[in-house]
C-alpha atoms as a PDB file:
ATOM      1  CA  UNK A   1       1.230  86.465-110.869  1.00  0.00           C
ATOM      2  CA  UNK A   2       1.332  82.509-111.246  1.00  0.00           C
ATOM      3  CA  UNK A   3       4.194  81.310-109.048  1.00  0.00           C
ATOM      4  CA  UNK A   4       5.799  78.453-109.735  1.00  0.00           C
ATOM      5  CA  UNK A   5       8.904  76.747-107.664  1.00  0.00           C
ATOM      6  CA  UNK A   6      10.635  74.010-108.866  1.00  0.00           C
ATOM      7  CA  UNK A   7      13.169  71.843-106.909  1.00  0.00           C
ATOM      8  CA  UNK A   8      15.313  69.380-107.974  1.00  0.00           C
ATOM      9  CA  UNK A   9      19.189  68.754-107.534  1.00  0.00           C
ATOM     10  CA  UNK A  10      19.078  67.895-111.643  1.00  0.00           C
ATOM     11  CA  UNK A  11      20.616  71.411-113.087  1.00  0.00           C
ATOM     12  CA  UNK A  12      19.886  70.321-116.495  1.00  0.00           C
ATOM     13  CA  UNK A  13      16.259  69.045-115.880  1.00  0.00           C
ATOM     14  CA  UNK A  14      15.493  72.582-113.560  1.00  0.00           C
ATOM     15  CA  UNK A  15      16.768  74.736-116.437  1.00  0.00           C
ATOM     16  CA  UNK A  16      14.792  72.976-119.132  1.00  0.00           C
ATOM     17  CA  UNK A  17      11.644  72.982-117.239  1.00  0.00           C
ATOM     18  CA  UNK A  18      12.521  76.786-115.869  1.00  0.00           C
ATOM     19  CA  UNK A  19      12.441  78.105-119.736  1.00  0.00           C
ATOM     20  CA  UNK A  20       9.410  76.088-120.493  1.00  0.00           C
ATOM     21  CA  UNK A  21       7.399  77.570-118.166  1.00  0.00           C
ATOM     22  CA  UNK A  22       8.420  80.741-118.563  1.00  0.00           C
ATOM     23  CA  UNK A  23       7.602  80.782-122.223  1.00  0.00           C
ATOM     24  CA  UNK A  24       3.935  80.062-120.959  1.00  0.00           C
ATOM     25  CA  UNK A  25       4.131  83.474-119.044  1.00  0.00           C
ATOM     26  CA  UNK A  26       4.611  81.853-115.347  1.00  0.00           C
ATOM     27  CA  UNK A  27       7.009  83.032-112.484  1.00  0.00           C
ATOM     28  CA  UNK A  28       9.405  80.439-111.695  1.00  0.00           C
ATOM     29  CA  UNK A  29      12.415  80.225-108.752  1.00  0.00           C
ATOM     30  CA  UNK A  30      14.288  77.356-108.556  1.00  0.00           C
ATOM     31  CA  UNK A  31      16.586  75.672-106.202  1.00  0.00           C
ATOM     32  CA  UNK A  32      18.285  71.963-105.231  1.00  0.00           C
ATOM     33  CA  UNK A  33      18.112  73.051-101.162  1.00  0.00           C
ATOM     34  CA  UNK A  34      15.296  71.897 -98.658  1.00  0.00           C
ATOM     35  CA  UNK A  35      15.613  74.843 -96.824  1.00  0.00           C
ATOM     36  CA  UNK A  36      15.727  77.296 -99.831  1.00  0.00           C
ATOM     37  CA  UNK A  37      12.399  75.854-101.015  1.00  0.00           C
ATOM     38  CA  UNK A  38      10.791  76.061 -97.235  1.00  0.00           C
ATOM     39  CA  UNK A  39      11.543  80.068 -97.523  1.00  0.00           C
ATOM     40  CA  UNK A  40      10.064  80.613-101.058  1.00  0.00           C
ATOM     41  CA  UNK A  41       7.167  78.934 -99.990  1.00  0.00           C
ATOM     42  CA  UNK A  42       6.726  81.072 -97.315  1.00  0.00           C
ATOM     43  CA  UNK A  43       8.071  84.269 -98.191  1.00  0.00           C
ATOM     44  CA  UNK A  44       7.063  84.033-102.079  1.00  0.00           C
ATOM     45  CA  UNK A  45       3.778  82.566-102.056  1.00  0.00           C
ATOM     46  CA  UNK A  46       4.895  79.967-104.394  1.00  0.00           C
ATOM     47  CA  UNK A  47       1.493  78.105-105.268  1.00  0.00           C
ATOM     48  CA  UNK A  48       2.441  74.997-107.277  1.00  0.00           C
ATOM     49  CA  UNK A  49       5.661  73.328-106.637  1.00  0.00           C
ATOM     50  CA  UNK A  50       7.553  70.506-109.004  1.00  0.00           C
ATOM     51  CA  UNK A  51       9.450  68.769-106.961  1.00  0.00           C
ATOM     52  CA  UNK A  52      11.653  66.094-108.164  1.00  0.00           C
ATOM     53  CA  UNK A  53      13.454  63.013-106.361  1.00  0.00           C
ATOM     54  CA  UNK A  54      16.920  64.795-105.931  1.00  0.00           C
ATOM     55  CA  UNK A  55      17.001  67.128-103.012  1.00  0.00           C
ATOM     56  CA  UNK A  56      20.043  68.529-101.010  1.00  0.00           C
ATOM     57  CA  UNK A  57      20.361  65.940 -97.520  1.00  0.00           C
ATOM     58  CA  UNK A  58      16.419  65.827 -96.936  1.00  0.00           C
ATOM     59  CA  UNK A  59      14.107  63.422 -97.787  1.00  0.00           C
ATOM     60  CA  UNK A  60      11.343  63.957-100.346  1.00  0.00           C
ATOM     61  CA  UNK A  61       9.030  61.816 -97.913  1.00  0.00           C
ATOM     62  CA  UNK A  62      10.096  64.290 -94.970  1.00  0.00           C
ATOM     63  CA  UNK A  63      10.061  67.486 -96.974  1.00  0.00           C
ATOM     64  CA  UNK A  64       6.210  67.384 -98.621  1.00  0.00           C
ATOM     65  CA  UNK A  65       4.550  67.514 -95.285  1.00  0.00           C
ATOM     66  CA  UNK A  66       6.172  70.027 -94.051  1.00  0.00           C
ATOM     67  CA  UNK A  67       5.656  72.342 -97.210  1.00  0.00           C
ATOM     68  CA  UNK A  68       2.234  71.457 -97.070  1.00  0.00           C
ATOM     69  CA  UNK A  69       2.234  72.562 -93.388  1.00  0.00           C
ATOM     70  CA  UNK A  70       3.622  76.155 -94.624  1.00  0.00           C
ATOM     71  CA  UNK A  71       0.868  76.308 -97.336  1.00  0.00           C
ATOM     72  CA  UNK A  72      -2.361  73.894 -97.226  1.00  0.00           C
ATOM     73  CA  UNK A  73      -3.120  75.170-100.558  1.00  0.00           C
ATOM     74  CA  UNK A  74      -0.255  74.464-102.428  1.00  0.00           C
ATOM     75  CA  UNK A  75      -0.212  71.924-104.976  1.00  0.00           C
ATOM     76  CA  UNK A  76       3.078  69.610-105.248  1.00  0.00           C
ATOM     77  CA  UNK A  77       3.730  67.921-108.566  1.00  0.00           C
ATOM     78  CA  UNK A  78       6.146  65.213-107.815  1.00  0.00           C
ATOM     79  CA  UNK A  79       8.279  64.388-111.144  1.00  0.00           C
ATOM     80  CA  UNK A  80      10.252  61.026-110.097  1.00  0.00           C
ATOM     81  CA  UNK A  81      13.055  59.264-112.117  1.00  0.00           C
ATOM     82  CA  UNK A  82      13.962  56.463-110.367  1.00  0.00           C
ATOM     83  CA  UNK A  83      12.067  56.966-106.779  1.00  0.00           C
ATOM     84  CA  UNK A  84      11.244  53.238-105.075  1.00  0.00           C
ATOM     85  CA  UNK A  85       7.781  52.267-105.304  1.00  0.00           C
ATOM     86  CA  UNK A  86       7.816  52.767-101.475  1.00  0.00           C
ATOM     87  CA  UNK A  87       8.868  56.454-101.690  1.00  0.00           C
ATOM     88  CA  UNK A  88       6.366  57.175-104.444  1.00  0.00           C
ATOM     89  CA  UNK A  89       3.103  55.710-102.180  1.00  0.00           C
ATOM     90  CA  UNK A  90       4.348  57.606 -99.149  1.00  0.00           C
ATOM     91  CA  UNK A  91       4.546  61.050-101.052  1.00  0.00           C
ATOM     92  CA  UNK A  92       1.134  60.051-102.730  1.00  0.00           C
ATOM     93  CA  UNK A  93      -0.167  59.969 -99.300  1.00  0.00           C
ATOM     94  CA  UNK A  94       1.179  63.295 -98.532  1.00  0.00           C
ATOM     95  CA  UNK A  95      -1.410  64.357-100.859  1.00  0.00           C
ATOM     96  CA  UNK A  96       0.556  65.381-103.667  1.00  0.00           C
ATOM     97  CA  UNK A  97      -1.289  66.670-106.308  1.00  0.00           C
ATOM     98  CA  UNK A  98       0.141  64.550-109.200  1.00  0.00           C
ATOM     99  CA  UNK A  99       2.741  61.907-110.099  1.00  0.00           C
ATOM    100  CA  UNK A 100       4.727  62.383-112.806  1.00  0.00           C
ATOM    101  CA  UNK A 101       7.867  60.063-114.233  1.00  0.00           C
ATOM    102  CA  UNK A 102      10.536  62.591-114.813  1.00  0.00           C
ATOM    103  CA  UNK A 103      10.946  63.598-118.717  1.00  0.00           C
ATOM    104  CA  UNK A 104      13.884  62.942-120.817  1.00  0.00           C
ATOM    105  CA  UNK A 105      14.012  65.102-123.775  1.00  0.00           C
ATOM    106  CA  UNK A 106      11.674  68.813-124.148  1.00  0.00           C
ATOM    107  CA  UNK A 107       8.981  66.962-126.097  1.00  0.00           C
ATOM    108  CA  UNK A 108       8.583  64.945-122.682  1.00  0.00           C
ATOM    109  CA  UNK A 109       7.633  67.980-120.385  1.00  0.00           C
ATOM    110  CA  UNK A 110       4.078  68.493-121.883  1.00  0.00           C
ATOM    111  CA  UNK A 111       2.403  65.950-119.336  1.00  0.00           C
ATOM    112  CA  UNK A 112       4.494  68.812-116.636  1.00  0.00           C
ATOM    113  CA  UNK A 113       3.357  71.649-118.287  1.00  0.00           C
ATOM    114  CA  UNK A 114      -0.688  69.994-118.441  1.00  0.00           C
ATOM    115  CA  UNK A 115      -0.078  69.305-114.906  1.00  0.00           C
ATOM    116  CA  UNK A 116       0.790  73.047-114.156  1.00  0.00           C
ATOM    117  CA  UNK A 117      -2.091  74.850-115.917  1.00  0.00           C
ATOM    118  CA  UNK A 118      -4.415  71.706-114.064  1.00  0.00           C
ATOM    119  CA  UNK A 119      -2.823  72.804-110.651  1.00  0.00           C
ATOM    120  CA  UNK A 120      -3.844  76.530-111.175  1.00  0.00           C
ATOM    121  CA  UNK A 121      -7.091  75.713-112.771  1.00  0.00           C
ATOM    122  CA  UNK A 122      -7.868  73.756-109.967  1.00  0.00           C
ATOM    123  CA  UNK A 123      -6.879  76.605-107.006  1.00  0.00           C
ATOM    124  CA  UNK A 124      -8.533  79.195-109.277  1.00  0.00           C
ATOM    125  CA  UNK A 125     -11.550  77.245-110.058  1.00  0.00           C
ATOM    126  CA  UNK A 126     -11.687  73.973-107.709  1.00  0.00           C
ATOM    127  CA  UNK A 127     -11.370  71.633-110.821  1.00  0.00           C
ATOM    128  CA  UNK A 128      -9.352  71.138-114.171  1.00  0.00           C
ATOM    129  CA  UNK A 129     -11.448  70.232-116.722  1.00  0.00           C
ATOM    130  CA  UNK A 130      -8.748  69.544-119.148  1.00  0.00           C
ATOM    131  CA  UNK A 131      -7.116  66.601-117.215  1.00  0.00           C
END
């Protein structure tokens, strides 16, 4: 099964993005905590994560390396709304998988859900040739 975790403290962007991706078939958790995310990571095999700017008390900079550090394969797709340019180059150099401003309305999450199928196409196959 496709696993797919997505964490962000924005209940109405989680649920929107949720329902998407479950329409396409995928298995998706999702939380607001740090910690929550840390244990499905590591006790659900999550292997793509969308991870937004709004996280429980930890910071996004702090939290990617140390969900990489649980999974070296995992594939983070950082959605940002308003992150400082300073936040966004130190998750970039986290080696994030992509960069994504955060959608407003449903018609917006298509660049997401591209970035999703590129994420598994990439584990699966070791490149995307649709992105």
């Amino acid at each position: 099964m496709l696993d797919i975790l997505v964490v962000d403290k924005d209940k109405n962007a989680t649920k929107m993005l949720a329902d998407l991706l479950m329409e396409e078939g995928y298995h998706v958790s999702v939380t607001g905590s740090a910690a929550q995310a840390l244990y499905l990571v590591v006790k659900e095999r999550a292997q793509v994560v969308l991870l937004g700017d709004e996280v429980d008390d930890s910071t996004i900079a702090d939290l990617i390396p140390v969900l990489k550090q649980c999974n070296k394969k995992l594939s983070i797709i950082f959605m940002s709304g308003n992150a400082p340019l300073s936040l966004i180059r130190q998750v970039r150099n986290h080696g994030i998988f992509y960069h994504a401003l955060k959608p407003l309305g449903r018609e917006g999450w298509e660049e997401i859900r591209q970035a999703v199928r590129c994420a598994f196409a990439t584990q699966l196959k070791g490149f995307c040739p649709a992105f």
